[in-house]
PDB file of N, CA and C in Angstrom:
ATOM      1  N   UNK A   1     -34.614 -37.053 -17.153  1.00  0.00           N
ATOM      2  CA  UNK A   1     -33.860 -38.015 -16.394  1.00  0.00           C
ATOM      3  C   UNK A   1     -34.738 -39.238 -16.144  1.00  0.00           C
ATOM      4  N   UNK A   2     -33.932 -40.681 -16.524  1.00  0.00           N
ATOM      5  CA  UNK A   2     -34.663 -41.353 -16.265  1.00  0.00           C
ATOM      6  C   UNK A   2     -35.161 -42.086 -14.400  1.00  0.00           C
ATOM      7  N   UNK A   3     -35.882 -42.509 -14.238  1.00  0.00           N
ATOM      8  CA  UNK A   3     -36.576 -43.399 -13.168  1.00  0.00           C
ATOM      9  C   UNK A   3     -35.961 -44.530 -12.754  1.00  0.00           C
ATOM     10  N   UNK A   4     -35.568 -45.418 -13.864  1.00  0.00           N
ATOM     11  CA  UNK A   4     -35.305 -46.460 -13.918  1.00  0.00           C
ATOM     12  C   UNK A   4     -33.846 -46.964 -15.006  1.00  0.00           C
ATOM     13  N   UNK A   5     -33.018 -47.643 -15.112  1.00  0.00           N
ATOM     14  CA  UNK A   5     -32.192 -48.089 -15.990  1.00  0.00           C
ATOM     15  C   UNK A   5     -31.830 -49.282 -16.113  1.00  0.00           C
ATOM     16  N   UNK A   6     -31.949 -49.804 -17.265  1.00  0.00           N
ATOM     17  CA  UNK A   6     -31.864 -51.092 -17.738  1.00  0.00           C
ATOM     18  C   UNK A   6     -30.459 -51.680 -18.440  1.00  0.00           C
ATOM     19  N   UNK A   7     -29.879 -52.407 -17.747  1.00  0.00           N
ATOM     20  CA  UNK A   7     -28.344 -53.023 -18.168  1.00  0.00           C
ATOM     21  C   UNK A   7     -28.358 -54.658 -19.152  1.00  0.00           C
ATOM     22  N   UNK A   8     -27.943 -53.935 -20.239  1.00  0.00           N
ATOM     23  CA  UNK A   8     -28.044 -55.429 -21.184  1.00  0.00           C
ATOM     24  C   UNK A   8     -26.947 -56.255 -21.167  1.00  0.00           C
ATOM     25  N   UNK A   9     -27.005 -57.882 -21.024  1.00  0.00           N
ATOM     26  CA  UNK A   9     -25.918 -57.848 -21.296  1.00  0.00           C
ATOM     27  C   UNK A   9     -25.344 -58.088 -22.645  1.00  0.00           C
ATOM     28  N   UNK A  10     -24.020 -58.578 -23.176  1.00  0.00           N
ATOM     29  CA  UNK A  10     -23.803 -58.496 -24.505  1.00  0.00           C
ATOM     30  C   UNK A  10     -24.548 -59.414 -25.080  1.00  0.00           C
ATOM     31  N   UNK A  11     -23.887 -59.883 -26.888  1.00  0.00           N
ATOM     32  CA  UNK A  11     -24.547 -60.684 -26.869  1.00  0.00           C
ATOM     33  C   UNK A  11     -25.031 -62.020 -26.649  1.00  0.00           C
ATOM     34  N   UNK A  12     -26.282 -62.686 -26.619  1.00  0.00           N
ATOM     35  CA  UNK A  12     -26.989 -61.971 -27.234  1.00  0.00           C
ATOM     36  C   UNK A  12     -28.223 -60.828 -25.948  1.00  0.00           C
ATOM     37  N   UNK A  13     -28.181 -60.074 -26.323  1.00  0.00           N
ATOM     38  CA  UNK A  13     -28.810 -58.629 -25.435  1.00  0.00           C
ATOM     39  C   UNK A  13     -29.702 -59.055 -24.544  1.00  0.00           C
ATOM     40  N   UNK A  14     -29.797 -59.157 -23.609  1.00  0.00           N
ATOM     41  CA  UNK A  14     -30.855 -59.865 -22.368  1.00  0.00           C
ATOM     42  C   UNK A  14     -30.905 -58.688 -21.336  1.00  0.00           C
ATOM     43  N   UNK A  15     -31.662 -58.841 -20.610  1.00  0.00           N
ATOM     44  CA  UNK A  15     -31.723 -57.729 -19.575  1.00  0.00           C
ATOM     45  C   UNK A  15     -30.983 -58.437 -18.324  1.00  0.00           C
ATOM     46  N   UNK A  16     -29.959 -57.664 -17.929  1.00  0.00           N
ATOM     47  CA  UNK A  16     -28.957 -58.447 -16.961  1.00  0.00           C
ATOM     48  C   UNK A  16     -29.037 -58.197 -15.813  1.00  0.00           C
ATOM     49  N   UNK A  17     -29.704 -56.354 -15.602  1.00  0.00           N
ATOM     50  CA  UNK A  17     -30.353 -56.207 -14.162  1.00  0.00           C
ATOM     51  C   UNK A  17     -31.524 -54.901 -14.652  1.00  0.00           C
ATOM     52  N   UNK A  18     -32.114 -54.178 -13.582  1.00  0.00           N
ATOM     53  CA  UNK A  18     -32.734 -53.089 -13.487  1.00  0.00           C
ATOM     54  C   UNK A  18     -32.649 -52.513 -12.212  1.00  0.00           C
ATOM     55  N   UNK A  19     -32.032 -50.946 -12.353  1.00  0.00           N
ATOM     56  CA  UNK A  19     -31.813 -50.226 -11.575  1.00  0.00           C
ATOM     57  C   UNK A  19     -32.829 -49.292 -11.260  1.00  0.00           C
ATOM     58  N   UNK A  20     -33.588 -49.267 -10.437  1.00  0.00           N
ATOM     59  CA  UNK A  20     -34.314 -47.638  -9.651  1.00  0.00           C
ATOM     60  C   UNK A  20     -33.965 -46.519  -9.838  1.00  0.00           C
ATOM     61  N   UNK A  21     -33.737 -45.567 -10.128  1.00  0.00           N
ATOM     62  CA  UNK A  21     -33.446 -44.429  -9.558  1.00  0.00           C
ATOM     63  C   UNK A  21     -33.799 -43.491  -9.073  1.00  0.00           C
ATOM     64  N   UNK A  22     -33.248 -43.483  -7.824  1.00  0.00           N
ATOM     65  CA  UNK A  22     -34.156 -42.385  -6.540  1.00  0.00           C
ATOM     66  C   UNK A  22     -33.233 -41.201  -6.305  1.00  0.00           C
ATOM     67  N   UNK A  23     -33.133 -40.117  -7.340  1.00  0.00           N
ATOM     68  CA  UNK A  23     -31.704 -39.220  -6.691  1.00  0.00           C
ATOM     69  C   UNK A  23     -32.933 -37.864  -5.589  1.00  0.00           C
ATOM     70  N   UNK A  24     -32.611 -37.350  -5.030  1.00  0.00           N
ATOM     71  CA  UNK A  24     -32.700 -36.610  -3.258  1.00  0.00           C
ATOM     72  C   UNK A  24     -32.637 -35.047  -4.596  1.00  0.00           C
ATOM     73  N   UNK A  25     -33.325 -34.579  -5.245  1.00  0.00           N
ATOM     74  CA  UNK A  25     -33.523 -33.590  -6.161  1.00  0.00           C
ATOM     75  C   UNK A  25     -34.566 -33.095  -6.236  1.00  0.00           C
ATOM     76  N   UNK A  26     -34.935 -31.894  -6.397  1.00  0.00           N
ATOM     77  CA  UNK A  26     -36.231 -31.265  -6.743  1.00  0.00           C
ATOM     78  C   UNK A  26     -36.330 -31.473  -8.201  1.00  0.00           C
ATOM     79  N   UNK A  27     -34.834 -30.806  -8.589  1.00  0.00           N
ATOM     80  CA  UNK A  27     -34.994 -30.791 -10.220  1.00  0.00           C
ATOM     81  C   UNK A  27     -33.664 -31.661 -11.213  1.00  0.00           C
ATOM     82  N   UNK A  28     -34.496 -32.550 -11.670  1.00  0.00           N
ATOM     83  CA  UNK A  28     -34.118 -33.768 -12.479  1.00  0.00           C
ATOM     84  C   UNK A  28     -32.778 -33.314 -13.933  1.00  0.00           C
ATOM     85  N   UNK A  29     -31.924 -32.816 -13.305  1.00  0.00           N
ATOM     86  CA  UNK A  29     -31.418 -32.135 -15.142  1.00  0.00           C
ATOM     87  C   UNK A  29     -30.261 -32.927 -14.886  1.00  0.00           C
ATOM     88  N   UNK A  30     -29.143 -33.290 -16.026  1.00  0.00           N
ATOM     89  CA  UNK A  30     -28.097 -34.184 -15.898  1.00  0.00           C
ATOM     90  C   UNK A  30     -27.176 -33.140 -14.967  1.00  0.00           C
ATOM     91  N   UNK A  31     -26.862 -31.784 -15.004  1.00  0.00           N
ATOM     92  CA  UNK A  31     -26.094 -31.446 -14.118  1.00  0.00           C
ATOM     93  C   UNK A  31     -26.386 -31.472 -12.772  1.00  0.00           C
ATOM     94  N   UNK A  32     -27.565 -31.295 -12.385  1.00  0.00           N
ATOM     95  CA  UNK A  32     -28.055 -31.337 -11.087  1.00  0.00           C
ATOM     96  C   UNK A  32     -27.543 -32.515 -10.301  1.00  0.00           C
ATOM     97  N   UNK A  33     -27.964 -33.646 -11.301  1.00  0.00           N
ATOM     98  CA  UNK A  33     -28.073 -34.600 -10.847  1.00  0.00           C
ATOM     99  C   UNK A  33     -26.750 -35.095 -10.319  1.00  0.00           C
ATOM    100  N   UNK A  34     -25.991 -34.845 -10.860  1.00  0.00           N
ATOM    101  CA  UNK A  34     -24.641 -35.065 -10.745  1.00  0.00           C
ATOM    102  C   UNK A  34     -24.174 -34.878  -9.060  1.00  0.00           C
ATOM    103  N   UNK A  35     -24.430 -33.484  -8.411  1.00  0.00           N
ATOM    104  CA  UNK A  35     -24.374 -33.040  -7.434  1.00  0.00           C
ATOM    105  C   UNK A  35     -25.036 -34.185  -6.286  1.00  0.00           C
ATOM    106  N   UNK A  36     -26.001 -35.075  -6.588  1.00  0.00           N
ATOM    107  CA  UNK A  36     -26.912 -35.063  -5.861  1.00  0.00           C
ATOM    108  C   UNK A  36     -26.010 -36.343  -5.040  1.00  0.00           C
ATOM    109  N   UNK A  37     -26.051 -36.504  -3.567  1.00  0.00           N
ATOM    110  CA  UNK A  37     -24.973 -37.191  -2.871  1.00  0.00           C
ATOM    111  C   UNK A  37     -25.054 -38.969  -3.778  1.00  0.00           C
ATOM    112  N   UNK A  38     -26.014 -39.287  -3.921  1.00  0.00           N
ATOM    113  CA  UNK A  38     -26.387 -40.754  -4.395  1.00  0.00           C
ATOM    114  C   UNK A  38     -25.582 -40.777  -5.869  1.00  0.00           C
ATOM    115  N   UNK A  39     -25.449 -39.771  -6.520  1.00  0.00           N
ATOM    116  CA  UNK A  39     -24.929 -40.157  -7.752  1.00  0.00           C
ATOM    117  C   UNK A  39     -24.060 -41.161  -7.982  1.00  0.00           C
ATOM    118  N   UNK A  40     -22.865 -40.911  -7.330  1.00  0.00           N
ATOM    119  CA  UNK A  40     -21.646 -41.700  -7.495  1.00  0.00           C
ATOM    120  C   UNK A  40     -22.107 -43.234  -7.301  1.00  0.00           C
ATOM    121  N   UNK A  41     -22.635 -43.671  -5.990  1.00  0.00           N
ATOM    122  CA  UNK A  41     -23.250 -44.928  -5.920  1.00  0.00           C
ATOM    123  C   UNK A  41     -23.695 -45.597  -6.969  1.00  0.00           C
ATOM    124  N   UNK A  42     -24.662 -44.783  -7.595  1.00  0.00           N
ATOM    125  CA  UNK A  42     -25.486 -45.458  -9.164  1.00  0.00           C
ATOM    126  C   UNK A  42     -24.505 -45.594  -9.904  1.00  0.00           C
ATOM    127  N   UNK A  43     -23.326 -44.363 -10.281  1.00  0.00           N
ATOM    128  CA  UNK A  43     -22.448 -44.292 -11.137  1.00  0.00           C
ATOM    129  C   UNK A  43     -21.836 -45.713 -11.545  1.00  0.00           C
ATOM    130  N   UNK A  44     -20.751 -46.140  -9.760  1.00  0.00           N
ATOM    131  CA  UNK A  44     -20.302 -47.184  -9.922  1.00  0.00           C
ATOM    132  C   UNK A  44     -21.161 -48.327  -9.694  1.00  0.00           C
ATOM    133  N   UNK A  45     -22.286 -48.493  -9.336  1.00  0.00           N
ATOM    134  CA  UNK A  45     -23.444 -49.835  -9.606  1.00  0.00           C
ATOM    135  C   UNK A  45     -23.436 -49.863 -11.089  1.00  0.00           C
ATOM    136  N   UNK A  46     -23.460 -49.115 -11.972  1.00  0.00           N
ATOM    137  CA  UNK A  46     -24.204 -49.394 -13.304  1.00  0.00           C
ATOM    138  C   UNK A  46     -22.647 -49.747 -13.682  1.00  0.00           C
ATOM    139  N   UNK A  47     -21.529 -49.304 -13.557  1.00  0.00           N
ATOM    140  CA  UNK A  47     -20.292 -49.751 -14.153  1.00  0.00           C
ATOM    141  C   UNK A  47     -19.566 -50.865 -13.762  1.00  0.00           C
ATOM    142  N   UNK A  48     -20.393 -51.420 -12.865  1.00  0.00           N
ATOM    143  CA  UNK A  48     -20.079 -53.159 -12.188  1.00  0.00           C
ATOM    144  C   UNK A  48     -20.590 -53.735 -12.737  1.00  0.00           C
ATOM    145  N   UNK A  49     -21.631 -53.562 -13.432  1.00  0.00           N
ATOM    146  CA  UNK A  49     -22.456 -53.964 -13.793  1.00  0.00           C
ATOM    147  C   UNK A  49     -22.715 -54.581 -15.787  1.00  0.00           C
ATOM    148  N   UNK A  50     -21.708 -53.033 -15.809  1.00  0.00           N
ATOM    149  CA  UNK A  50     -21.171 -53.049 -17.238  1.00  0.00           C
ATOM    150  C   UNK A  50     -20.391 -54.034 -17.445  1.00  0.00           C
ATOM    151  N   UNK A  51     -19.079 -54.251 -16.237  1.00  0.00           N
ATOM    152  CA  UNK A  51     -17.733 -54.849 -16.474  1.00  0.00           C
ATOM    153  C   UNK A  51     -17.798 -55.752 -15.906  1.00  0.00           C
ATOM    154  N   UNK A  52     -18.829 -56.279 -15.379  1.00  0.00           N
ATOM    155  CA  UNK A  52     -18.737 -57.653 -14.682  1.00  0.00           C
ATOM    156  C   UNK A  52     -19.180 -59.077 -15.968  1.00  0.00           C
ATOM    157  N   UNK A  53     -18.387 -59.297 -15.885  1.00  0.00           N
ATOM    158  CA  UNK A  53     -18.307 -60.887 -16.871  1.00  0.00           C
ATOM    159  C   UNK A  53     -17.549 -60.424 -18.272  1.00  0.00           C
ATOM    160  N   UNK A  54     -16.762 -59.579 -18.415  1.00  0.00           N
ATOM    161  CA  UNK A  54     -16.210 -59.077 -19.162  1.00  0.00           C
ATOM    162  C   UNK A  54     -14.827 -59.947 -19.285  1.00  0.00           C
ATOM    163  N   UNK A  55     -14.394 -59.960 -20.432  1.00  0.00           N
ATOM    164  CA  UNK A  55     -13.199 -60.774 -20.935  1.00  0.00           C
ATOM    165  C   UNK A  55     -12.018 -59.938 -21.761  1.00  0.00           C
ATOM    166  N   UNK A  56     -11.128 -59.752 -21.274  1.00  0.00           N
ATOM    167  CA  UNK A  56     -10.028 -59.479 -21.552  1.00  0.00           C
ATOM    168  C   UNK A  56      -9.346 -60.214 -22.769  1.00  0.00           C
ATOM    169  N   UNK A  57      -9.034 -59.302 -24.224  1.00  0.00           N
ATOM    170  CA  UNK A  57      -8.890 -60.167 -24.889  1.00  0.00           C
ATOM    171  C   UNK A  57      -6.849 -59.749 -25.196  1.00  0.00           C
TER     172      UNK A  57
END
């Protein structure tokens, strides 16, 4: 699991933000993590993040 996550944006590919990640876990596995109360928060940060400046074609 990563530490940190990096959001590009399209093109051309730039780094558009960088996220922390601090999940409240002993043990780092994608299911765990899931559980862990902070997930959802990151979930929808990184998917605002995705869809923000996005164009409807």
């Amino acid at each position: 699991m990563a530490d940190r996550i990096i959001v590009l944006s399209s093109r051309p590919g730039t780094i558009k933000c960088e996220i922390d990640v601090n999940l409240s876990l002993d043990e780092r596995t994608p299911f765990k993590a899931r559980s862990a109360p902070e997930f959802k928060d990151y979930f929808n940060l990184i998917w605002k993040e995705l869809s923000h400046g996005k164009v409807n074609s």
